[in-house]
N, C-alpha and C. Protein backbone atom coordinates (compact mmCIF):
# COMPACT_ATOMS: atom_id res chain seq x y z
N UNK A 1 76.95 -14.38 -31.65
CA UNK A 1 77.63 -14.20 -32.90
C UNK A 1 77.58 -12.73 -33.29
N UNK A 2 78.66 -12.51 -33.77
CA UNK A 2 78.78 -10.59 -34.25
C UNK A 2 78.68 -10.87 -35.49
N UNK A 3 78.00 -9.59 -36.33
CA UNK A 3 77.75 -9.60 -37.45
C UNK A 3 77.87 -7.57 -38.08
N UNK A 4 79.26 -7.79 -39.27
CA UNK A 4 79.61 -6.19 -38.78
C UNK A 4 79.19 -5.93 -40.57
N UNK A 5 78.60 -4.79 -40.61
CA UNK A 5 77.95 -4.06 -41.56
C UNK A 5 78.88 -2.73 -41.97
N UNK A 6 79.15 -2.95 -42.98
CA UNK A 6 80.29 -1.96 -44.41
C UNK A 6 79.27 -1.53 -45.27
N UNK A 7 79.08 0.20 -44.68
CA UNK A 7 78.60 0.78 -45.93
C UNK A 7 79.38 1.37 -46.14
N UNK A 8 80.00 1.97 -47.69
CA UNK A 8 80.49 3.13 -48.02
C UNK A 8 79.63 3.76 -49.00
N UNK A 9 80.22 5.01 -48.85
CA UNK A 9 79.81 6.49 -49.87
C UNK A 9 79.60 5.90 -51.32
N UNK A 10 80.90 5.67 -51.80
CA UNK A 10 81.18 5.32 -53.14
C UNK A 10 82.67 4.35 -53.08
N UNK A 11 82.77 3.75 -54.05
CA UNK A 11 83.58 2.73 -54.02
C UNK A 11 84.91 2.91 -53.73
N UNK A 12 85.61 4.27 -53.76
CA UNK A 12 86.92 4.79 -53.16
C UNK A 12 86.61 5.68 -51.90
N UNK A 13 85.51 4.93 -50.91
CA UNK A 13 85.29 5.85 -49.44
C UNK A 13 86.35 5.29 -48.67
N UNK A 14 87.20 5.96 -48.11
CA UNK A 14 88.48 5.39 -47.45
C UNK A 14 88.20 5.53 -45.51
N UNK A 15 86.70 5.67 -45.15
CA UNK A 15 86.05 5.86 -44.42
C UNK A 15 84.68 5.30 -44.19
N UNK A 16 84.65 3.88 -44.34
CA UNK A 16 83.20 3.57 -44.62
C UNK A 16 82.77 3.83 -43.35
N UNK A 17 81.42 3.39 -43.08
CA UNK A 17 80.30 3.71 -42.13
C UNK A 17 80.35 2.06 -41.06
N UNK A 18 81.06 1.93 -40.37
CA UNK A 18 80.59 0.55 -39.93
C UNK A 18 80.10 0.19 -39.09
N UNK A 19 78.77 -0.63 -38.48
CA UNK A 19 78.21 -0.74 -37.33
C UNK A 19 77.63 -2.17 -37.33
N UNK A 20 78.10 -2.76 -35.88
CA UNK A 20 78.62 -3.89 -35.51
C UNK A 20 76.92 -4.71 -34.77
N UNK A 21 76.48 -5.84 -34.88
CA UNK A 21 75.89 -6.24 -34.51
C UNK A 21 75.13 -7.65 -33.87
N UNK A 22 74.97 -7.99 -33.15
CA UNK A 22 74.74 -9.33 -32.48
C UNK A 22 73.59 -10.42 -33.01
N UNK A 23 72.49 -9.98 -33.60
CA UNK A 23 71.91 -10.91 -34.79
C UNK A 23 72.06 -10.69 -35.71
N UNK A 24 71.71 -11.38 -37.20
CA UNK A 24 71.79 -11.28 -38.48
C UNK A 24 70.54 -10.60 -38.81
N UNK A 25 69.42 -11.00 -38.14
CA UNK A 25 68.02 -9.90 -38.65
C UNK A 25 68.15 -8.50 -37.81
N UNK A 26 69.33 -7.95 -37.49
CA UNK A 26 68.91 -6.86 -36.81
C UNK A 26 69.78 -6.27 -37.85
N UNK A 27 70.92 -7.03 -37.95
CA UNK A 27 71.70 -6.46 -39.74
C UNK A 27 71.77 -6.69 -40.94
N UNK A 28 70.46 -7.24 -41.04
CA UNK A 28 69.77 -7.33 -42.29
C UNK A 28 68.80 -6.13 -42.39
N UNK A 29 68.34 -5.50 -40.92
CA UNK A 29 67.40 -4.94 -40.77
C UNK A 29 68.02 -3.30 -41.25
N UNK A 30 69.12 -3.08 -40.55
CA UNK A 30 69.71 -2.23 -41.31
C UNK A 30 70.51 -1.84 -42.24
N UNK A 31 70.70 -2.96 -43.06
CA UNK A 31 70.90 -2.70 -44.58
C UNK A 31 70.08 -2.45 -45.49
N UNK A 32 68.70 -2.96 -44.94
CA UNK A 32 67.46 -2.47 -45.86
C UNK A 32 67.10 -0.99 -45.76
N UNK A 33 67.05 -0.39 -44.27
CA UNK A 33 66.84 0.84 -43.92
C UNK A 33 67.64 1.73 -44.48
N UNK A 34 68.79 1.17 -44.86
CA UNK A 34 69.95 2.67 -45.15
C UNK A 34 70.00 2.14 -46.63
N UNK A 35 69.86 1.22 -47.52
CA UNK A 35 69.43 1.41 -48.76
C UNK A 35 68.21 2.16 -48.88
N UNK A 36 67.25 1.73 -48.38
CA UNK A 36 65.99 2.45 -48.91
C UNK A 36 66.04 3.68 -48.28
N UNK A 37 66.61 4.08 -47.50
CA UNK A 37 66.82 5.98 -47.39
C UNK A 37 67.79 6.14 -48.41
N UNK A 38 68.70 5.39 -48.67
CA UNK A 38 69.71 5.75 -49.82
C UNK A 38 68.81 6.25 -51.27
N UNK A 39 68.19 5.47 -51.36
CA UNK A 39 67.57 5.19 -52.88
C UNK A 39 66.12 6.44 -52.64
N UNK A 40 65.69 6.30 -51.42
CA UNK A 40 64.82 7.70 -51.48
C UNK A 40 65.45 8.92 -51.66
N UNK A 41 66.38 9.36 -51.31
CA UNK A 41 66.89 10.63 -51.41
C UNK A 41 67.54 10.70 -52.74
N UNK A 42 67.86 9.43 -53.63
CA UNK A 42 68.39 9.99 -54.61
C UNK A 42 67.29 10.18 -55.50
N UNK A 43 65.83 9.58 -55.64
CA UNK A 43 64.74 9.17 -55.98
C UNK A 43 64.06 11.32 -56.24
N UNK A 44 64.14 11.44 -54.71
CA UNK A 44 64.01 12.91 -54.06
C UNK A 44 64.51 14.04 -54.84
N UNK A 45 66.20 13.65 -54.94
CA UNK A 45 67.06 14.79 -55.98
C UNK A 45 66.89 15.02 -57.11
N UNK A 46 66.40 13.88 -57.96
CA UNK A 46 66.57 13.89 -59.07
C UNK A 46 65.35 14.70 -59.95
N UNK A 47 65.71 15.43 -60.59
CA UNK A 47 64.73 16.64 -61.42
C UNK A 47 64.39 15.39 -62.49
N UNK A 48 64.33 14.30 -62.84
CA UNK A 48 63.99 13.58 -64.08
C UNK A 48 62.52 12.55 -63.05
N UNK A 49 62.14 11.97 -64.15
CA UNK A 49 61.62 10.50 -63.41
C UNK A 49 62.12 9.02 -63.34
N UNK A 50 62.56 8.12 -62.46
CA UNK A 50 63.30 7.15 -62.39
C UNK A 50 62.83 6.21 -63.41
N UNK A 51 63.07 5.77 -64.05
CA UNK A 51 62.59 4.51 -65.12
C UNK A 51 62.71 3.27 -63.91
N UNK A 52 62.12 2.14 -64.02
CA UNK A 52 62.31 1.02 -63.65
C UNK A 52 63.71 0.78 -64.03
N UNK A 53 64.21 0.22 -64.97
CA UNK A 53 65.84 -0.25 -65.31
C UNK A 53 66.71 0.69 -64.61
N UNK A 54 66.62 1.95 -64.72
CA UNK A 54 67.44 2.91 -63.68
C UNK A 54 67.39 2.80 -62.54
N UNK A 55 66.15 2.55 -61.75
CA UNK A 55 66.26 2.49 -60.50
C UNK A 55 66.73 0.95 -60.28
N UNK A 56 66.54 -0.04 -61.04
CA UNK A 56 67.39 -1.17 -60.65
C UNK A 56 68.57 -1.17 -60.55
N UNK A 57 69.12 -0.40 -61.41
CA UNK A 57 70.68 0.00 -61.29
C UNK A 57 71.01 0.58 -60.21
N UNK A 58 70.42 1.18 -59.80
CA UNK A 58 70.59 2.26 -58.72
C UNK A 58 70.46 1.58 -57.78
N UNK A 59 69.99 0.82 -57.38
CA UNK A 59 69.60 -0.21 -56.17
C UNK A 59 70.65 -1.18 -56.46
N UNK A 60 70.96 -1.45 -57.56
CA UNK A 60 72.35 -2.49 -57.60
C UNK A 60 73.75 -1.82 -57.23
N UNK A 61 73.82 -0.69 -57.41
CA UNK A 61 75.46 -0.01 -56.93
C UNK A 61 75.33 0.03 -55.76
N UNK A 62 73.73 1.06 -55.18
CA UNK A 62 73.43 0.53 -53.42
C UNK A 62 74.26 -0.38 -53.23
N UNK A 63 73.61 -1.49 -53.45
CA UNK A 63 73.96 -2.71 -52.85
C UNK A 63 75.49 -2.98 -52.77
N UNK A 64 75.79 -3.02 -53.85
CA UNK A 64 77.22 -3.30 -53.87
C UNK A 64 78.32 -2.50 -53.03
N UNK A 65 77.92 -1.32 -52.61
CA UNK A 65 78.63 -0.45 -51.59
C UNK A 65 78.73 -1.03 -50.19
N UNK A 66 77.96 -2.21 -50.13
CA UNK A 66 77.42 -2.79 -48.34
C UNK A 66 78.25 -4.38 -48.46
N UNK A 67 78.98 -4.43 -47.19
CA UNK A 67 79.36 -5.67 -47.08
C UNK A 67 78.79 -6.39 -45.51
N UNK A 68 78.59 -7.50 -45.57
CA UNK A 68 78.09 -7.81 -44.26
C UNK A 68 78.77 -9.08 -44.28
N UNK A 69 80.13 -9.03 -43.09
CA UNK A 69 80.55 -9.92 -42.54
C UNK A 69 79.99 -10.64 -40.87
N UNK A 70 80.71 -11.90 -40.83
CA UNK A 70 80.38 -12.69 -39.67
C UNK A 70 81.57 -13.45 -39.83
N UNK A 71 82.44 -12.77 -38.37
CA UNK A 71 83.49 -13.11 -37.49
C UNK A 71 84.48 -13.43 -38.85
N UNK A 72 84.46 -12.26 -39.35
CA UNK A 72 85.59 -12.00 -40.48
C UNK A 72 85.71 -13.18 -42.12
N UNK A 73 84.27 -13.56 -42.16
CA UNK A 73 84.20 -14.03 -43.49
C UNK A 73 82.83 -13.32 -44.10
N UNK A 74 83.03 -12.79 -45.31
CA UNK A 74 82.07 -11.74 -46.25
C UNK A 74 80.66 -12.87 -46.12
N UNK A 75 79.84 -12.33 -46.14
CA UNK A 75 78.68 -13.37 -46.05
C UNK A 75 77.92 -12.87 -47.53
């Protein structure tokens, strides 16, 4: 079974990032990895300190940038 992974930049990336894969825990495995480098580096940039509620947010747009289909239905 293929299982294909949609990240984009921001919600008008007309270029997402996509990489294709043969289990579901190996692309589960890297949706966690490239959120949590996502969310470190913005964690990294930021001259303030993250509040809890902010960084939930922030981990919720993450998320919402990533789609993970199997054999062309959104899972």
């Amino acid at each position: 079974m293929r299982y294909r992974v949609t990240i984009a930049v921001d919600s008008l990336d007309p270029n997402p990032e996509v990489t294709e894969f043969d289990f579901f825990d190996d692309a589960e495995d890297f949706i966690h990895d490239s959120v949590y480098q996502s969310m470190q580096s913005l964690m990294s940039q930021s001259p303030y300190i993250i509040e809890k509620e902010e960084y939930e947010q922030l981990l919720e747009q993450e998320m919402s940038l990533i789609h993970l289909e199997k054999r062309g239905t959104i899972v």
